[in-house]
C-alpha atoms as a PDB file:
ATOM      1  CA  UNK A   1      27.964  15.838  76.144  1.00  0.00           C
ATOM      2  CA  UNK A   2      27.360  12.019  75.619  1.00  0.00           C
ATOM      3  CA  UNK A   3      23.757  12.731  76.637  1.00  0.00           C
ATOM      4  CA  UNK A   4      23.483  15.264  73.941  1.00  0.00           C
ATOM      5  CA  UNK A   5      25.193  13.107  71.070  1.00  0.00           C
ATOM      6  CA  UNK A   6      22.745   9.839  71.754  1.00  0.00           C
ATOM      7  CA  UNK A   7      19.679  12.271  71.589  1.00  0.00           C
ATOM      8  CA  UNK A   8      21.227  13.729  68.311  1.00  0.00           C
ATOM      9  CA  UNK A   9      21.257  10.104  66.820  1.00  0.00           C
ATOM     10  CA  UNK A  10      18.029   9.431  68.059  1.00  0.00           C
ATOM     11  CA  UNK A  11      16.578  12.496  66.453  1.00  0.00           C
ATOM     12  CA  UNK A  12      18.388  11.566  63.233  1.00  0.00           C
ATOM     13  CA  UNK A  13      17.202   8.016  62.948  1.00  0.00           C
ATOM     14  CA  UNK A  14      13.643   9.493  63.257  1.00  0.00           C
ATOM     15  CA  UNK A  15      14.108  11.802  60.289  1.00  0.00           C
ATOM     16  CA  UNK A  16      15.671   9.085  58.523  1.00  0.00           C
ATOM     17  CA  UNK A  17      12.788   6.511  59.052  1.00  0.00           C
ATOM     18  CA  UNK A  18       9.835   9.236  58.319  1.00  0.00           C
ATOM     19  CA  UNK A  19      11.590  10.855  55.206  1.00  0.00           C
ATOM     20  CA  UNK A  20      10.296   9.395  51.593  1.00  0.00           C
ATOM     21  CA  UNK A  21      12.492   7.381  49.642  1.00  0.00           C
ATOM     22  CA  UNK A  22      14.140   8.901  46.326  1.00  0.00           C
ATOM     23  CA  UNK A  23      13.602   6.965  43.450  1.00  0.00           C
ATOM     24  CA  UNK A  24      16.660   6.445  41.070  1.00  0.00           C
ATOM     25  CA  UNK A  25      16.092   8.365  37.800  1.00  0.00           C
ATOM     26  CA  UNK A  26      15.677   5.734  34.869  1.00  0.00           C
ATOM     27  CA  UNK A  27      18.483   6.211  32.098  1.00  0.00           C
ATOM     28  CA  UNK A  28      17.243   7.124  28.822  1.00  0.00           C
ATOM     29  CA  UNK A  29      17.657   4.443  26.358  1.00  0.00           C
ATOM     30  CA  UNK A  30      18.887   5.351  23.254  1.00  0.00           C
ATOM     31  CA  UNK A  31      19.129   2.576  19.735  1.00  0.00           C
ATOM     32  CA  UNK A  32      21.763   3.684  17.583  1.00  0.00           C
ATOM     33  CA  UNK A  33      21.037   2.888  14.008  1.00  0.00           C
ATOM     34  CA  UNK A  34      22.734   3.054  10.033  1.00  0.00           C
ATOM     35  CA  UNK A  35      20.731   6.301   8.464  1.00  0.00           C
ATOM     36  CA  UNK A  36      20.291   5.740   4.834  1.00  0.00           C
ATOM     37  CA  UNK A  37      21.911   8.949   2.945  1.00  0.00           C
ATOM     38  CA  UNK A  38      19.589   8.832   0.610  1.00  0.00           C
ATOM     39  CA  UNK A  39      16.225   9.691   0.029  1.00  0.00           C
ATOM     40  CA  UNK A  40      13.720   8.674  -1.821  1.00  0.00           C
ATOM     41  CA  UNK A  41      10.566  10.306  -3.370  1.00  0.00           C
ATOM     42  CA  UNK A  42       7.715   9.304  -5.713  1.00  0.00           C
ATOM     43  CA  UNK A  43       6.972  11.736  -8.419  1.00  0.00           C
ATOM     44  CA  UNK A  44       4.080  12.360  -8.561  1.00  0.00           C
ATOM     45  CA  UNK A  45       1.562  12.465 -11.985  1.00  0.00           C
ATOM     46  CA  UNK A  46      -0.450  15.243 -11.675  1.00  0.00           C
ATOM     47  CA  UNK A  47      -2.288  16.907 -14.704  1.00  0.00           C
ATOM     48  CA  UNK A  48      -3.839  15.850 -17.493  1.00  0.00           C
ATOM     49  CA  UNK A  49      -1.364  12.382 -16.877  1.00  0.00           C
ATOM     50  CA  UNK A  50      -3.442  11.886 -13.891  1.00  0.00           C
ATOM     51  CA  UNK A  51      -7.194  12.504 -15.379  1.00  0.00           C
ATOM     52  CA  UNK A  52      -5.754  10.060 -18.292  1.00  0.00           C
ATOM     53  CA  UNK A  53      -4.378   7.248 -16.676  1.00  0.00           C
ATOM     54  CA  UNK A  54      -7.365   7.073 -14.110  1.00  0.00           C
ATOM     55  CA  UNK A  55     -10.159   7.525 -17.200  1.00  0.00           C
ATOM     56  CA  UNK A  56      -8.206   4.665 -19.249  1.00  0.00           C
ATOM     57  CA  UNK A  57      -8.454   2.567 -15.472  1.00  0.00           C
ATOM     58  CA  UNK A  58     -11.601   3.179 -15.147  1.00  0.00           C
ATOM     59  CA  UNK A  59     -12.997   2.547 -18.523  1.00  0.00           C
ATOM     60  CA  UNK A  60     -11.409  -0.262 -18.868  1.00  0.00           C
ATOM     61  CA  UNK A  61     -12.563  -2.010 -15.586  1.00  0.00           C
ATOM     62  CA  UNK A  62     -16.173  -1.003 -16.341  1.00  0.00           C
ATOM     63  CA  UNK A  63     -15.452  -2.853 -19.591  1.00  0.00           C
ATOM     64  CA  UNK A  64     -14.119  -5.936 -17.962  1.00  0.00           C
ATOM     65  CA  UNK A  65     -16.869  -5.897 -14.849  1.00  0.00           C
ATOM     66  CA  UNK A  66     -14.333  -7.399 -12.110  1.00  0.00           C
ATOM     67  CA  UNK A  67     -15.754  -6.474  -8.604  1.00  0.00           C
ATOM     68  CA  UNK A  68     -15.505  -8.083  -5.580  1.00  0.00           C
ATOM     69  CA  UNK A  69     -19.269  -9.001  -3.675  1.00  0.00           C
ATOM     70  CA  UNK A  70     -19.054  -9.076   0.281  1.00  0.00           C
ATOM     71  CA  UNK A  71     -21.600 -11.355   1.616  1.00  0.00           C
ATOM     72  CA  UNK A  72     -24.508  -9.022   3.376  1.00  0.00           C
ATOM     73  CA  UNK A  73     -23.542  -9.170   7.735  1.00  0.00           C
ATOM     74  CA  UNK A  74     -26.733 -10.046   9.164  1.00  0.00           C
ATOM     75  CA  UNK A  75     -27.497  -7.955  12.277  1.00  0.00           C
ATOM     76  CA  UNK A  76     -30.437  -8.703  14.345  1.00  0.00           C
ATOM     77  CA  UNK A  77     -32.645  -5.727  15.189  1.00  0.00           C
ATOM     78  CA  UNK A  78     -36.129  -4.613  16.196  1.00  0.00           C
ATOM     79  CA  UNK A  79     -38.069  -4.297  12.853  1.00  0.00           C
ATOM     80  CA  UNK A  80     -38.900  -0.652  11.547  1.00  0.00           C
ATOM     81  CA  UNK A  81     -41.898   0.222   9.926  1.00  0.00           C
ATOM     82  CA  UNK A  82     -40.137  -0.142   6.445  1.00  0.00           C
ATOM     83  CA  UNK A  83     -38.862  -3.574   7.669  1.00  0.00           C
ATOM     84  CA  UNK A  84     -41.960  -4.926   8.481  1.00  0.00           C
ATOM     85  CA  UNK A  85     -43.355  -3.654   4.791  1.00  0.00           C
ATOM     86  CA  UNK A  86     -41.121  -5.613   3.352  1.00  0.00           C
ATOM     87  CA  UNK A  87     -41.797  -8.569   4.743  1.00  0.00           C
ATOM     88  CA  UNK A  88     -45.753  -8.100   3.853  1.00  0.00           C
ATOM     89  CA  UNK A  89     -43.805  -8.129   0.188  1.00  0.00           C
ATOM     90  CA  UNK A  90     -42.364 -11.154   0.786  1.00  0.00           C
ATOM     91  CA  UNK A  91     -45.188 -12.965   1.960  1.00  0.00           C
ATOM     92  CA  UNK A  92     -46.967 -11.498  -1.460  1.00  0.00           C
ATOM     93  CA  UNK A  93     -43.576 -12.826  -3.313  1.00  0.00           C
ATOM     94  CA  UNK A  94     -42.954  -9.592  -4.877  1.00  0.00           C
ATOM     95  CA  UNK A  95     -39.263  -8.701  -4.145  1.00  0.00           C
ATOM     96  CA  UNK A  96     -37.536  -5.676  -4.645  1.00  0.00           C
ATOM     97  CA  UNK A  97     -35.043  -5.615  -8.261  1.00  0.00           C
ATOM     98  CA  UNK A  98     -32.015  -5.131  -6.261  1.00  0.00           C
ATOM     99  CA  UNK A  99     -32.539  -7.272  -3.711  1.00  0.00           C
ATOM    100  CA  UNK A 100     -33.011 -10.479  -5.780  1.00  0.00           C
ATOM    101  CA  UNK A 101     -30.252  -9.243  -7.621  1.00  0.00           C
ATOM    102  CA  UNK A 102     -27.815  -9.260  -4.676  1.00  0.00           C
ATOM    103  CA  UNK A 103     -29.174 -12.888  -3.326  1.00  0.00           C
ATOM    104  CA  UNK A 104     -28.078 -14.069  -7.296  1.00  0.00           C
ATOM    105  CA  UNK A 105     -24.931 -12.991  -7.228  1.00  0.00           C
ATOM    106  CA  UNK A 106     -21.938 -14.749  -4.947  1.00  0.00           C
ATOM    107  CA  UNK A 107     -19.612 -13.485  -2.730  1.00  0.00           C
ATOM    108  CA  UNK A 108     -16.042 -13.422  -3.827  1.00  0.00           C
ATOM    109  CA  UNK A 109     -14.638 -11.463  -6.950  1.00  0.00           C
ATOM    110  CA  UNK A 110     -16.986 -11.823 -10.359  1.00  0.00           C
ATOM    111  CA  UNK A 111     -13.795 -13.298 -12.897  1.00  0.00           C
ATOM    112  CA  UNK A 112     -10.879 -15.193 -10.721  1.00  0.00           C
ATOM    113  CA  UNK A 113      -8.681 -15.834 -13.431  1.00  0.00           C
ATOM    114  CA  UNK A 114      -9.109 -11.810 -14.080  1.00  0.00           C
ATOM    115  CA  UNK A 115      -8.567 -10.672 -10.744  1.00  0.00           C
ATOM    116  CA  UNK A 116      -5.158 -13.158 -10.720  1.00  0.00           C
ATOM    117  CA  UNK A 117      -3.499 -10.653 -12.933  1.00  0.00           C
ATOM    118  CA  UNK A 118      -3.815  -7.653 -11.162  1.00  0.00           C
ATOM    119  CA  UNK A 119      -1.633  -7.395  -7.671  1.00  0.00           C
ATOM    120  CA  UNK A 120      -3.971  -5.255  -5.511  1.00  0.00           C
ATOM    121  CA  UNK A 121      -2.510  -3.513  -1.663  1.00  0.00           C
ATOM    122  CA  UNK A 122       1.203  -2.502  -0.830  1.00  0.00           C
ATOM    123  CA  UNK A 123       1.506  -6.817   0.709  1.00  0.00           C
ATOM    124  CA  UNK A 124       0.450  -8.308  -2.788  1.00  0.00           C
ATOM    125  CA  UNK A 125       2.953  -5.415  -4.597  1.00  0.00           C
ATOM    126  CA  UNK A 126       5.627  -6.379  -2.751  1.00  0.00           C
ATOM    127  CA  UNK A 127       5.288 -10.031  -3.234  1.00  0.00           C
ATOM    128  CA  UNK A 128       5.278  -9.592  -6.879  1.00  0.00           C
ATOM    129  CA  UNK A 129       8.272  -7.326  -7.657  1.00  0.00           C
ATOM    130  CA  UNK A 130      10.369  -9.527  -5.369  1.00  0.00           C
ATOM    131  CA  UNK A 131       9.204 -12.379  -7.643  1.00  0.00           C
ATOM    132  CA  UNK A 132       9.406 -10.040 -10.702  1.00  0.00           C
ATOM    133  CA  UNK A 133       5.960 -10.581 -12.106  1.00  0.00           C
ATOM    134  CA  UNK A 134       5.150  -6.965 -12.595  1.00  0.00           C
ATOM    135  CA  UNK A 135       4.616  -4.988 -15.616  1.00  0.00           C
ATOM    136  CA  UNK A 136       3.177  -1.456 -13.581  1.00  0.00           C
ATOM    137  CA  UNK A 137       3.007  -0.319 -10.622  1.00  0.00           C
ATOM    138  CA  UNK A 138       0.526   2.547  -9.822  1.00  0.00           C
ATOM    139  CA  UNK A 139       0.483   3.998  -6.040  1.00  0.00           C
ATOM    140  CA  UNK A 140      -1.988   6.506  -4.498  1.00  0.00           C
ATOM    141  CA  UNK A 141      -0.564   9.542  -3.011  1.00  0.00           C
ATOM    142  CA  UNK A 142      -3.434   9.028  -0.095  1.00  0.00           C
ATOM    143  CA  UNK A 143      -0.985   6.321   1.501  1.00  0.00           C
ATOM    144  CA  UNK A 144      -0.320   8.310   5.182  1.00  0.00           C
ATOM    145  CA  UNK A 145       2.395   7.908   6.578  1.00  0.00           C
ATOM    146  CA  UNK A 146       4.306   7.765   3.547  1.00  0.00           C
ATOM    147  CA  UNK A 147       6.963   4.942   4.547  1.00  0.00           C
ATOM    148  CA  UNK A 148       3.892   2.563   3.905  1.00  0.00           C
ATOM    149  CA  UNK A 149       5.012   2.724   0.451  1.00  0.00           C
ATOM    150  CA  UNK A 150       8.859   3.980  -0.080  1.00  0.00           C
ATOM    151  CA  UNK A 151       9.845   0.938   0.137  1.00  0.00           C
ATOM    152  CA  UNK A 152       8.579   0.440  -3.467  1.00  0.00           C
ATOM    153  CA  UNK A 153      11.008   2.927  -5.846  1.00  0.00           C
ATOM    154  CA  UNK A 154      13.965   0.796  -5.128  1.00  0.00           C
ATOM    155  CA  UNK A 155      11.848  -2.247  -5.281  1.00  0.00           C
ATOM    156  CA  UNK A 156      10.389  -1.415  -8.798  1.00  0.00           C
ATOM    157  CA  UNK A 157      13.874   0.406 -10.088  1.00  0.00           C
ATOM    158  CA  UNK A 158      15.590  -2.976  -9.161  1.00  0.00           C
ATOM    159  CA  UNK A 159      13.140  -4.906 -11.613  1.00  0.00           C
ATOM    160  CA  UNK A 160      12.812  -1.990 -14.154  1.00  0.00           C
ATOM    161  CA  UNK A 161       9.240  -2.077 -13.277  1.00  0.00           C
ATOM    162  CA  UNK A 162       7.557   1.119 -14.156  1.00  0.00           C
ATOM    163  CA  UNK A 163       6.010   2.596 -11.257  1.00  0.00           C
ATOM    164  CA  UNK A 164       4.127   5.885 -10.314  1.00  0.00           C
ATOM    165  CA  UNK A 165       2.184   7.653  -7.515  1.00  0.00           C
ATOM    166  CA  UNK A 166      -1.004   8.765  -8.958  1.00  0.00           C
ATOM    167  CA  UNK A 167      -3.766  10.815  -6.834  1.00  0.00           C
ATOM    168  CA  UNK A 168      -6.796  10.110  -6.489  1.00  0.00           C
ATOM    169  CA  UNK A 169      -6.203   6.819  -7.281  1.00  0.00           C
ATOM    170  CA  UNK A 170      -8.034   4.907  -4.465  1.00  0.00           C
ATOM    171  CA  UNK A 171     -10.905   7.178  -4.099  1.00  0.00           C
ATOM    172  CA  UNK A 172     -11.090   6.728  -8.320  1.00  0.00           C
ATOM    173  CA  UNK A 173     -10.946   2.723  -8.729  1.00  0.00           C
ATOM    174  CA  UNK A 174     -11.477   1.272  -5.574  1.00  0.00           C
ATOM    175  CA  UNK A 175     -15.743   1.491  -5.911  1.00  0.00           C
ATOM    176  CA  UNK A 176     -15.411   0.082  -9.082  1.00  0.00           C
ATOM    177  CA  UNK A 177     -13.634  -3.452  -7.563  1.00  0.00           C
ATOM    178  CA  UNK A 178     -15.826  -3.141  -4.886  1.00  0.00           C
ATOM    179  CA  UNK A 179     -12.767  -2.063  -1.837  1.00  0.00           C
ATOM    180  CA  UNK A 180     -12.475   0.302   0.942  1.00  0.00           C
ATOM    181  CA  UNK A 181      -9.525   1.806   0.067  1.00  0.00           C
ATOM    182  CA  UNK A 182      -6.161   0.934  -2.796  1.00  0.00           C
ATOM    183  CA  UNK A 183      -3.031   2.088  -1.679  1.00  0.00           C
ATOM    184  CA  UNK A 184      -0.788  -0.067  -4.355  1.00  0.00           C
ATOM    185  CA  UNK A 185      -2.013  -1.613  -7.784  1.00  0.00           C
ATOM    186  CA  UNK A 186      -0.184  -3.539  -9.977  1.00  0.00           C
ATOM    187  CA  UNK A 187      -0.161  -5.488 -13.232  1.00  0.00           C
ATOM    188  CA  UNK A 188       1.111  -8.385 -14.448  1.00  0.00           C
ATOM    189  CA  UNK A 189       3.024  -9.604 -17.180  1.00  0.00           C
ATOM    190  CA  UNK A 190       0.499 -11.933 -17.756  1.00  0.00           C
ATOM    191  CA  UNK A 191      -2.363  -9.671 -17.834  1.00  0.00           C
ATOM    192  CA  UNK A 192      -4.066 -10.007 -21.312  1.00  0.00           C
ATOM    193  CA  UNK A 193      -7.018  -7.958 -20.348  1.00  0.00           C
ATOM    194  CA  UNK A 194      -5.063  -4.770 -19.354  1.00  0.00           C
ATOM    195  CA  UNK A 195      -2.294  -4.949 -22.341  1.00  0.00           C
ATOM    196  CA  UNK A 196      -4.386  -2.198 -24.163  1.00  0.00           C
ATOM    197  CA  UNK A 197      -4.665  -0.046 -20.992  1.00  0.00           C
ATOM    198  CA  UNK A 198      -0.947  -0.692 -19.464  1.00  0.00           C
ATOM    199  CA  UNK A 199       0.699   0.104 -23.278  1.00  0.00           C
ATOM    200  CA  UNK A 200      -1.030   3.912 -22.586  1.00  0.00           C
ATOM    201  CA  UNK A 201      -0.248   4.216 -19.566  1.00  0.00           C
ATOM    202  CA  UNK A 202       3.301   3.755 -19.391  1.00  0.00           C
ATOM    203  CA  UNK A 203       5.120   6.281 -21.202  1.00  0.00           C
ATOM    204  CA  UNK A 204       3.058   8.576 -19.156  1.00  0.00           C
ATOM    205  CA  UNK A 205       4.673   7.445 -15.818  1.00  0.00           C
ATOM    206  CA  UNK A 206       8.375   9.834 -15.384  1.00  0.00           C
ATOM    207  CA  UNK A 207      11.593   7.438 -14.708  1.00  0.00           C
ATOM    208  CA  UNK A 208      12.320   6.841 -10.927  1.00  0.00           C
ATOM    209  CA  UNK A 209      15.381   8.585  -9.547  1.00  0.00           C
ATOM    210  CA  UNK A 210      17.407   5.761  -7.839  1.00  0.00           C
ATOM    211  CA  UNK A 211      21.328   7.049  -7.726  1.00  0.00           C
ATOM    212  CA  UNK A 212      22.331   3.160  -8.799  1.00  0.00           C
ATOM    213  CA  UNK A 213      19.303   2.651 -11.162  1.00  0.00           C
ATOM    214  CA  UNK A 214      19.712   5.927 -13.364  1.00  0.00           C
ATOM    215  CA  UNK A 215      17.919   4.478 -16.664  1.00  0.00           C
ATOM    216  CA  UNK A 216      14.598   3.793 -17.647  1.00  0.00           C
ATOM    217  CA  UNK A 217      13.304   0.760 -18.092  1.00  0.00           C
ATOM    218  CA  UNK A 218      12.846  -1.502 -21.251  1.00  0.00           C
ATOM    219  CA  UNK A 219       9.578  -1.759 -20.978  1.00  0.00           C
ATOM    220  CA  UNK A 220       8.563   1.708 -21.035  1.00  0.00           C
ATOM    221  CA  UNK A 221      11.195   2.721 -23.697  1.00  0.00           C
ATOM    222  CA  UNK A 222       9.662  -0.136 -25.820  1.00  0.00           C
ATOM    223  CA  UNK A 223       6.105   1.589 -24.780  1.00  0.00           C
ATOM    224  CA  UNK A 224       6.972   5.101 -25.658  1.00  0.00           C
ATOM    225  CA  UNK A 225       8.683   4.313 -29.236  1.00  0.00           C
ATOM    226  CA  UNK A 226       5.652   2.127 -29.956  1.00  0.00           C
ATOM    227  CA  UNK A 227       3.192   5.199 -28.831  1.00  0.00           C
ATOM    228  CA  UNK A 228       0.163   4.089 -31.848  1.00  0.00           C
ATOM    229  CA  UNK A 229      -0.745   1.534 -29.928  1.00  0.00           C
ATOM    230  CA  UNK A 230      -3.842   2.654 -30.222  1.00  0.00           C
ATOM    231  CA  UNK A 231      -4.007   1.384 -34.105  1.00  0.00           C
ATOM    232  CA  UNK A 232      -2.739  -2.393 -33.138  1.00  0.00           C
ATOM    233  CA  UNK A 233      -5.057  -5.012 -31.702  1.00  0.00           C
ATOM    234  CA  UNK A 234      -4.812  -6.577 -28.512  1.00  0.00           C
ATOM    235  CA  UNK A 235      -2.896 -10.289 -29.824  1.00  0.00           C
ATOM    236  CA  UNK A 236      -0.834  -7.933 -31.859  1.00  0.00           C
ATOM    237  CA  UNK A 237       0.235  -5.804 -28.620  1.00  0.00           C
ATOM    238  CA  UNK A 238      -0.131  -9.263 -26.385  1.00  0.00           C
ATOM    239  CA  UNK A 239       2.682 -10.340 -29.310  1.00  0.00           C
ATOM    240  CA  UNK A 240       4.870  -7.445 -28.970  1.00  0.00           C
ATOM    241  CA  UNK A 241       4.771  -7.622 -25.164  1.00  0.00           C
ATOM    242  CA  UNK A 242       5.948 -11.164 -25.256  1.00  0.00           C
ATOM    243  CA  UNK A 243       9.028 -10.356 -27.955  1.00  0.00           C
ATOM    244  CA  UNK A 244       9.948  -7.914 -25.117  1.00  0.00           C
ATOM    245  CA  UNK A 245       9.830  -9.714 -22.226  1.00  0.00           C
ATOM    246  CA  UNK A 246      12.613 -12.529 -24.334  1.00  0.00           C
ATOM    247  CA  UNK A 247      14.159 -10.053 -25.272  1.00  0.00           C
ATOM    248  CA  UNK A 248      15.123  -8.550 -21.502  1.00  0.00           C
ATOM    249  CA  UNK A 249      15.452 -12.008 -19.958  1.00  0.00           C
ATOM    250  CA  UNK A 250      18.362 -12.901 -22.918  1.00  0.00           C
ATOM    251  CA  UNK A 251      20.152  -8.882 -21.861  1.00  0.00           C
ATOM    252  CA  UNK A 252      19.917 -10.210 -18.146  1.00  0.00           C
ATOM    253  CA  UNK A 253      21.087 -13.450 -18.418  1.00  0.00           C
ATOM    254  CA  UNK A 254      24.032 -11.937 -20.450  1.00  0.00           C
ATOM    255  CA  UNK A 255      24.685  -9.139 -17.813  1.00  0.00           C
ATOM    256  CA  UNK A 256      23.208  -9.701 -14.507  1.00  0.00           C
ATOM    257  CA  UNK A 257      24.313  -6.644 -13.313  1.00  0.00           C
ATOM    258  CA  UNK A 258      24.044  -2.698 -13.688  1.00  0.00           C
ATOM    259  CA  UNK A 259      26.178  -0.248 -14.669  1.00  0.00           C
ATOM    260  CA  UNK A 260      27.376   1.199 -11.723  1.00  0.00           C
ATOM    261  CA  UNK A 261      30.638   3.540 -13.352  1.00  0.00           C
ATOM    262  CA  UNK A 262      28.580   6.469 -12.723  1.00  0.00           C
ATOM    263  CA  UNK A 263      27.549   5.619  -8.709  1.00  0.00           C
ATOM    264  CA  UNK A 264      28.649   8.095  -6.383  1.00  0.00           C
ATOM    265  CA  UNK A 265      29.345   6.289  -2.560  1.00  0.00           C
ATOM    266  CA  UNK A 266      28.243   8.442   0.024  1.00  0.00           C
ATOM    267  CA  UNK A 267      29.106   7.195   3.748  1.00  0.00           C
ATOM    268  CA  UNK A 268      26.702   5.745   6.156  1.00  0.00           C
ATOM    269  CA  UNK A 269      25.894   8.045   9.293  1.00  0.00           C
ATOM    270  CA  UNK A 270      24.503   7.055  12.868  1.00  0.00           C
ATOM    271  CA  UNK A 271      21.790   7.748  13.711  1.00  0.00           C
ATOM    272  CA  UNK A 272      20.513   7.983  17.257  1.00  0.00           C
ATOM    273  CA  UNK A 273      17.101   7.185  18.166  1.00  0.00           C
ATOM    274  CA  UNK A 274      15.133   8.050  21.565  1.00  0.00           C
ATOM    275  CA  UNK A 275      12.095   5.625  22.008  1.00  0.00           C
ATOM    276  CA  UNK A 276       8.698   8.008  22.983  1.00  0.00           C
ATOM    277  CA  UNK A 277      10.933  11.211  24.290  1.00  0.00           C
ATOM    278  CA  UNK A 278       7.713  12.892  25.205  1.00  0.00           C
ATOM    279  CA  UNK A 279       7.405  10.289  27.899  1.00  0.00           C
ATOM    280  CA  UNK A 280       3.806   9.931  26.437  1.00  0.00           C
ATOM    281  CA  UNK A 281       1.513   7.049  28.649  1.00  0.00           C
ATOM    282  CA  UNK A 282      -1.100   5.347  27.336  1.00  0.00           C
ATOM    283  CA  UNK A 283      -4.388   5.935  29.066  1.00  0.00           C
ATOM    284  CA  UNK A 284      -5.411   3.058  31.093  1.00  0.00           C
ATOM    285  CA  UNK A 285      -7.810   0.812  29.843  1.00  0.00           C
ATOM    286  CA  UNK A 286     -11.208   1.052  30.687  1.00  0.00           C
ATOM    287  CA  UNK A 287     -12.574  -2.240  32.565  1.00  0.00           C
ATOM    288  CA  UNK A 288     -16.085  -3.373  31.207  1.00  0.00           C
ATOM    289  CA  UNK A 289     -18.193  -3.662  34.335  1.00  0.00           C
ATOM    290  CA  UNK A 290     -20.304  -6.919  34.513  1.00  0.00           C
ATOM    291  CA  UNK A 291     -23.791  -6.780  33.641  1.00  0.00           C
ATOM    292  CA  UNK A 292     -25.957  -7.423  37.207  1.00  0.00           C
ATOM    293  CA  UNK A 293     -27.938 -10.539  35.990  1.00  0.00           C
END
């Protein structure tokens, strides 16, 4: 019987050694988090608001001419047939209209001191309602996902800014400045060249539904009782904006803060949050094989 339990043992031991080790399952880790109870949507301008505020835009841009000029990339390649007929023009010195046109002009934006008053992408935006240096706020509805620009309606409802989500928007003025792509465009208070434009746009732009910012702002009040703007001249307006702006810095120096009587609390809740759930890996990177010399 001894015999028999030793060979057991041995026999066991050999299993034990050939068998696969099982790998300890890795715990799920979960990142609890405060959920906001609130949530917040743009409203967005749609309409005959829409075709108006992005004809006055664009109109008025035209007028003005700001654009931004990228310096031409130079990329070396074999010459074409229509290559090598321009250079015979060049060695005859008759260039081509646009092309000596495009060698004049530099790279850079056309007017600096223009191009100062306008805050152009969500970064710029941001920077100038924190410092309060905004008069309007337009954002394009094209913005994917849309927490690139959420962030804003409390922003601009904080410093009874005016702002609106407008379609179209990028596809509409970014050609004229010469960009890809606007997701956020804003205006500032010292923007003489866009008084005419901002003073029609605003009272076209609905309030912003923030539960502790339920009023609209100054600003666009002033806007909308003044709505012939159309009869006064830009000082005049320039003039009325500035009596405005006084006026709302004395009101917030003698209340800093909101009314808040009509704020309803609602309580925080936790929210639980499962990093990649799908357990989805990244494809490995491809190595670049070295060129044989």
């Amino acid at each position: 019987p001894q015999g028999d339990k030793t060979q057991n043992h041995l026999r066991m031991s050999v299993i034990q050694q050939g068998t696969a080790t099982l790998r300890k399952a890795k715990k799920t880790t979960v990142k609890t988090c405060l959920d906001n109870p609130f949530v917040f949507l743009w409203k967005t301008i749609d309409g005959e608001d829409m075709r108006f505020i992005l004809e006055t835009l664009e109109e008025r841009i035209k007028h003005i001419g700001l654009k931004k000029i990228e310096s031409p990339r130079k990329k070396k390649r074999s010459l074409t047939k229509k290559q090598t007929q321009r250079k015979c023009d060049t060695d005859t010195n008759e260039l081509p209209k646009e092309e000596t046109a495009r060698h004049q002009q530099k790279p850079g934006w056309t007017d600096i001191s223009i191009r100062r008053q306008l805050a152009i992408g969500v970064n710029e935006v941001t920077k100038a309602l924190e410092n309060n240096e905004l008069l309007l706020l337009l954002v394009c509805k094209s913005a994917k996902p849309a927490m690139i620009t959420s962030h804003l309606i409390e922003l601009s409802a904080s410093r009874a800014t005016p702002a609106g989500q407008v379609p179209r928007l990028s596809e509409t003025i970014a050609p004229l400045l010469g960009l890809t792509s606007i997701l956020a465009l804003g205006f500032k208070k010292q923007s003489d060249k866009f008084t005419d434009a901002i003073a029609a746009i605003i009272p076209k732009i609905p309030a912003l539904e923030v539960p502790w910012f339920q009023y609209r702002t100054e600003e666009s009040m002033a806007y909308a009782d003044t709505d012939s703007s159309e009869d006064l001249e830009p000082e005049e307006l320039a003039e009325v904006l500035g009596g405005e702006l006084t006026s709302q810095k004395r009101k917030h120096t003698e209340s800093n803060w909101p009314d808040l009587s009509n704020v309803i609390l609602q309580p925080l809740k936790i929210k639980k949050l499962v990093p990649n759930p799908n357990k989805i890996k990244k494809p490995p990177r491809k190595k670049k094989k070295a060129f044989s010399a």
